[in-house]
Every structure is written in structure tokens, then in C-alpha cells.
Protein backbone atom coordinates (compact mmCIF):
# COMPACT_ATOMS: atom_id res chain seq x y z
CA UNK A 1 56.62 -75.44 7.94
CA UNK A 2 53.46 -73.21 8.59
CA UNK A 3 50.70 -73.61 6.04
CA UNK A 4 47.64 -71.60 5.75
CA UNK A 5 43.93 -73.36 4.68
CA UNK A 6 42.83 -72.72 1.58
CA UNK A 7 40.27 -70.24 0.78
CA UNK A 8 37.32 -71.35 -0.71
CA UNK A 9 36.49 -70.17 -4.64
CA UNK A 10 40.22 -69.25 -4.53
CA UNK A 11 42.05 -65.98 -4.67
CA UNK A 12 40.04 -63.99 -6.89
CA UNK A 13 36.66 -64.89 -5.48
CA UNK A 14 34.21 -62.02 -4.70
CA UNK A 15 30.71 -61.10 -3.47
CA UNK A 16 27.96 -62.82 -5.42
CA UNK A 17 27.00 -59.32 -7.62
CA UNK A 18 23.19 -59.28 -9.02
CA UNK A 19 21.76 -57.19 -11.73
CA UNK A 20 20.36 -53.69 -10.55
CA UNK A 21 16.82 -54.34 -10.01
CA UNK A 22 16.94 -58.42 -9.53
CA UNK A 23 15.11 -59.80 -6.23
CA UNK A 24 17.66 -61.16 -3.74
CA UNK A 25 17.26 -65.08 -3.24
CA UNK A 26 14.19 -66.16 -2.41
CA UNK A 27 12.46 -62.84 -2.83
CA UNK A 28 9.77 -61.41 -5.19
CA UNK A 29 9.46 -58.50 -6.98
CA UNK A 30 5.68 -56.76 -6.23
CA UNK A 31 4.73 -54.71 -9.44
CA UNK A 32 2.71 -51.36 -7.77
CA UNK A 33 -0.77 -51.91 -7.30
CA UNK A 34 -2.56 -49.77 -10.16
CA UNK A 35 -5.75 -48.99 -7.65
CA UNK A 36 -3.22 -47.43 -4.84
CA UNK A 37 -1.57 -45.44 -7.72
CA UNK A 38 -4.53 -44.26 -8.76
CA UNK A 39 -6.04 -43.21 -5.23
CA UNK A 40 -2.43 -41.55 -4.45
CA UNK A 41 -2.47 -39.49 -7.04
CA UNK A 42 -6.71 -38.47 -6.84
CA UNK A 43 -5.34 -37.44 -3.42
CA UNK A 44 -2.32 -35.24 -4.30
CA UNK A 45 -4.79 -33.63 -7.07
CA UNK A 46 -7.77 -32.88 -4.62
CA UNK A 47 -4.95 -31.46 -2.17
CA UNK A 48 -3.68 -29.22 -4.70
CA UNK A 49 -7.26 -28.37 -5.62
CA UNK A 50 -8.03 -26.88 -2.35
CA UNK A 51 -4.77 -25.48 -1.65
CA UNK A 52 -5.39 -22.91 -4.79
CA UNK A 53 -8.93 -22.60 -4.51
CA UNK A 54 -7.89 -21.72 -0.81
CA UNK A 55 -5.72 -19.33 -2.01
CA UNK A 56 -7.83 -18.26 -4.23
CA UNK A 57 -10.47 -16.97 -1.47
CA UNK A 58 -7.75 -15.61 0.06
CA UNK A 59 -7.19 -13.45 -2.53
CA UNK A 60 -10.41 -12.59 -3.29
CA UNK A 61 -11.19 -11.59 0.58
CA UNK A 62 -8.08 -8.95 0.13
CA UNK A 63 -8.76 -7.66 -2.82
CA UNK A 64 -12.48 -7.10 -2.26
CA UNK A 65 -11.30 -5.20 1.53
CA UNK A 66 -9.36 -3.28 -1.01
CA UNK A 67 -11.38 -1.97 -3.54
CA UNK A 68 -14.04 -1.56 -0.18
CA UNK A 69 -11.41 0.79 1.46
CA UNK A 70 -10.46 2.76 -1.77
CA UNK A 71 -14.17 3.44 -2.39
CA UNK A 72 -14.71 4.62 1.28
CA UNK A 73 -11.58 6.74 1.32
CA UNK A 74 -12.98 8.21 -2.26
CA UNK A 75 -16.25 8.76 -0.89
CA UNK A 76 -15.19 10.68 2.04
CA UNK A 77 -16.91 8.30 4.67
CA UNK A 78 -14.12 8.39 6.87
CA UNK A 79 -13.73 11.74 9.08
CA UNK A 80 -10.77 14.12 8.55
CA UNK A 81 -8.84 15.01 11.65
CA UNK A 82 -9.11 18.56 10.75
CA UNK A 83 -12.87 18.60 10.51
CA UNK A 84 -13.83 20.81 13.59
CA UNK A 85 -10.41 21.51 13.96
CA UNK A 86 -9.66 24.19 16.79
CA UNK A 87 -5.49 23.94 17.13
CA UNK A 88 -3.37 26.73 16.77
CA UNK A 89 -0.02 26.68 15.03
CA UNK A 90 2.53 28.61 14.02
CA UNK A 91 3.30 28.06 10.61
CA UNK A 92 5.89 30.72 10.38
CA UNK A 93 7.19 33.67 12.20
CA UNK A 94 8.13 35.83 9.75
CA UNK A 95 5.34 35.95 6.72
CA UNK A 96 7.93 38.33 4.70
CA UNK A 97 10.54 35.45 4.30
CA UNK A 98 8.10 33.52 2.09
CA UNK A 99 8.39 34.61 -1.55
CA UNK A 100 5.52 35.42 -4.01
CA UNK A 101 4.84 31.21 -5.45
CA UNK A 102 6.74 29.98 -2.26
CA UNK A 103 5.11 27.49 0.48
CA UNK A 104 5.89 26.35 3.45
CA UNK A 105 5.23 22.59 4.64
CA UNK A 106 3.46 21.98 7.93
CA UNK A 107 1.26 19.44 10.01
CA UNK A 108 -1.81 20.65 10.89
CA UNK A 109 -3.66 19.72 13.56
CA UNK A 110 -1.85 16.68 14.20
CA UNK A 111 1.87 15.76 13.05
CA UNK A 112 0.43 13.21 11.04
CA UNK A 113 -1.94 15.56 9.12
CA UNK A 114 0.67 17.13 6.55
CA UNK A 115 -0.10 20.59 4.97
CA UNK A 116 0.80 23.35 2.73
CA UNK A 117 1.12 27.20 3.09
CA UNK A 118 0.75 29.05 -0.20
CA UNK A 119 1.89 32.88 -0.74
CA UNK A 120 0.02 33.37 -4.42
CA UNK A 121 0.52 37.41 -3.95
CA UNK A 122 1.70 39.98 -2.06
CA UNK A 123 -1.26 40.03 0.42
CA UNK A 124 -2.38 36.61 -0.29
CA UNK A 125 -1.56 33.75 1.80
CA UNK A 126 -3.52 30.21 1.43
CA UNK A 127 -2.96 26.91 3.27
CA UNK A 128 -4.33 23.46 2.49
CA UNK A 129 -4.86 19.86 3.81
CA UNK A 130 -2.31 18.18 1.39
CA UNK A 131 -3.97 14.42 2.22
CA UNK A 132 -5.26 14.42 -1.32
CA UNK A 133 -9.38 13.93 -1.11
CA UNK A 134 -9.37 10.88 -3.78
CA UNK A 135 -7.08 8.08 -2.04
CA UNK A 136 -4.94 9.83 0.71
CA UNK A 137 -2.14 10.35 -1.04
CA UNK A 138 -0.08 13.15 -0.31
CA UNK A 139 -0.29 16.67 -3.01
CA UNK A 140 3.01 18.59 -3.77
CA UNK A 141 3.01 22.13 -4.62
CA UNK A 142 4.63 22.71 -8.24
CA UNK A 143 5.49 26.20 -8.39
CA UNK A 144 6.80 26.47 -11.69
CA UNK A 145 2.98 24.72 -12.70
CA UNK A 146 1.39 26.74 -9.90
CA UNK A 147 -0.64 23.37 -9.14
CA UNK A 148 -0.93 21.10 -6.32
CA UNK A 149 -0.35 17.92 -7.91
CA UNK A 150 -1.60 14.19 -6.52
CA UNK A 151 1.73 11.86 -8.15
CA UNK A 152 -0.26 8.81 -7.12
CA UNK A 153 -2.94 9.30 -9.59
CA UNK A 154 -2.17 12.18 -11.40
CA UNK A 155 -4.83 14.50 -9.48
CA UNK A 156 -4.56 18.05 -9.66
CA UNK A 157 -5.66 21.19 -7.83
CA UNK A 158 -6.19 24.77 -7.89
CA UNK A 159 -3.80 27.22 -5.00
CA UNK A 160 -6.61 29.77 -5.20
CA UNK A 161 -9.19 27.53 -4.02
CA UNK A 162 -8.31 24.01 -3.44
CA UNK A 163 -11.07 22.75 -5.94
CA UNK A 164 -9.87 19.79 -8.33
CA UNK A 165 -8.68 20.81 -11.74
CA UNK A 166 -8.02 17.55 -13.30
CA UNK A 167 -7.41 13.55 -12.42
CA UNK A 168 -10.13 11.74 -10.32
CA UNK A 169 -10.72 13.73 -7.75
CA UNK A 170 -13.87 14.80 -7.02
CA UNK A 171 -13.49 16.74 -3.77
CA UNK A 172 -11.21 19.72 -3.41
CA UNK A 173 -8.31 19.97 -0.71
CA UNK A 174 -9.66 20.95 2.83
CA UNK A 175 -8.92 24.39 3.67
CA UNK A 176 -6.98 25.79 6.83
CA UNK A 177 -7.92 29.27 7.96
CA UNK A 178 -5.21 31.17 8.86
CA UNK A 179 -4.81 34.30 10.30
CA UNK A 180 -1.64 37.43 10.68
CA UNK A 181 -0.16 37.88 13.92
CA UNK A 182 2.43 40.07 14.02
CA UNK A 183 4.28 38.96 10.81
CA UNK A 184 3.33 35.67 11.90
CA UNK A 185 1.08 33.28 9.95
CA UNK A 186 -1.17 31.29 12.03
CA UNK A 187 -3.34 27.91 11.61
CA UNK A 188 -6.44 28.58 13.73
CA UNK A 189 -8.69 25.63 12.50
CA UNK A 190 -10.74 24.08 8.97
CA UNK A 191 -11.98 26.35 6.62
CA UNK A 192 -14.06 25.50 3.60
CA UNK A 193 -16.49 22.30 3.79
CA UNK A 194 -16.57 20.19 0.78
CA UNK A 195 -18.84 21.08 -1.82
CA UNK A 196 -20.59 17.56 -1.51
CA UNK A 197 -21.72 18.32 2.24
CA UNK A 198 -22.72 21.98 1.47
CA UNK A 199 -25.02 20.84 -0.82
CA UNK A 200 -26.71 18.32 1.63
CA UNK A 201 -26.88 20.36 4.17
CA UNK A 202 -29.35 22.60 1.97
């Protein structure tokens, strides 16, 4: 007859099990040294100190390039491609096709220099710089307002002369001088100088 050993502690004996947190035998438990706590957490503050104040002059350096490059752009200080413009384009082919309060969009003297043909009257035909003079937004004609109107700041202009009616602009719309060719309008160069530079120049 086969017999098998006895197992120690018996059938039902399991792992020695020791409270959650209890040292294993013949260990000790090390309570966290209050001076390391305190120069861990001096650290994490200083580190979060000069990651916002960082930030911070980040921030600052933007914004003040910002408010430096809308107060240049408002000021005028940096040179319109159309100044001294000498281009010619055809804005249209056929003047007649253009109703009494109807414009025509076009790029003058560059395709990135958007602009606006204006027929206010039989005879009368007008065309304008639409790169509006106070932050370079760009000015829609409203026919049934007959105003060229800035949306970005609410800046508006008169058709008959480009000056600025309302809103903060200060400088009116440059002018495009056009000329009849035929039943063709075309844009031949820059018209009006600003009022600002006329004056200086006396």
C-alpha cells in the first residue's frame, strides 16, 4: 500500500498573509524624512514658478510685436505696393455692362493687392485700393449703403473720394487712376496720395 508524507500545517495551510502596510520579517518601516519633503516640494514650486513666469514673457514678447505691428500698419510706415504704381490692367472690357451702383472686383498691381471698380453715374467710374488704410483688412462695397465698409473694425468710406467717413480710420482708401479705352476701363497706376503725406510734403 502506497502512502503519501504528510504535509506540514495540514490541508488547509496557506501563505503566511500580513496586514497591508506591515514590514516583512526583519524589516523596518522608514517614516519620510520631513527635510526631503520639504526640499521636493520648494523644488516642484520654483519649477512651476519659472515655467509661468516663462510663459509669461512669452506672452508678453507676442503681444507687445502685436500691438508694435498694428500701430505701424495704422501709421502707414509700411509702403503700399501700389505707391508708384505703373501696371496696366484691364479691369473690364465692356464699361456699359457695369450698372449705375455696380463694381467690379480686381487686383491691382499685384494679385495680392485686391481692389474695387465703382460706376457712381453714368459718366463716372472710380476704383480703389480695398486693403483698408487702418489694419489691412479688406473693404466691401455695400451698394444698397453706397459705402465701402471695413467688417473688421467697422471702418467706413466714401465711393466719391475714398476719404474715411466713420470707424478708426484715419487715412482714406488709395486711389487707382483709370482711364477709357475703347469701352474698356483701364488701371494705369496710383492716384491720390494720402492726405497725411500731402501735407508734409508742403
Amino acid at each position: 500500500m502506497s502512502t503519501q508524507p504528510p504535509r506540514h500545517g495540514g490541508p488547509s495551510a496557506e501563505p503566511e498573509r500580513r496586514p497591508a502596510g506591515r514590514p516583512a520579517e526583519g524589516g523596518r518601516a522608514h517614516p519620510p524624512d520631513p527635510d526631503l519633503v520639504a526640499e521636493r516640494i520648494a523644488r516642484l514650486t520654483t519649477d512651476a514658478r519659472v515655467t509661468r513666469r516663462g510663459y509669461l514673457r512669452i506672452l508678453a514678447v507676442l503681444s507687445g510685436g502685436l500691438a508694435l505691428g498694428n500701430v505701424a500698419v495704422a501709421a502707414g510706415a509700411f509702403r503700399r505696393r501700389t505707391a508708384g504704381a505703373t501696371e496696366e490692367v484691364v479691369i473690364t472690357d465692356d464699361a456699359s455692362v457695369i450698372p449705375v451702383g455696380g463694381a467690379v472686383r480686381f487686383t491691382y498691381p499685384t494679385e495680392r493687392d485686391p481692389a474695387v471698380l465703382l460706376r457712381l453715374d453714368d459718366d463716372l467710374f472710380v476704383a480703389y485700393s480695398t486693403i483698408c488704410t487702418h489694419l489691412a483688412c479688406e473693404v466691401l462695397w455695400r451698394a444698397d449703403h453706397s459705402d465701402l465698409y471695413c467688417p473688421c473694425h467697422e471702418g467706413h468710406f466714401s465711393p466719391q473720394t475714398g476719404a474715411p467717413t466713420a470707424g478708426p480710420p484715419i487715412r482714406p482708401l488709395p486711389e487707382i487712376v483709370l482711364e477709357a479705352r475703347n469701352g474698356a476701363i483701364v488701371a494705369v497706376g496710383e492716384g491720390r496720395i494720402v492726405e497725411e503725406d500731402t501735407a508734409d510734403a508742403e
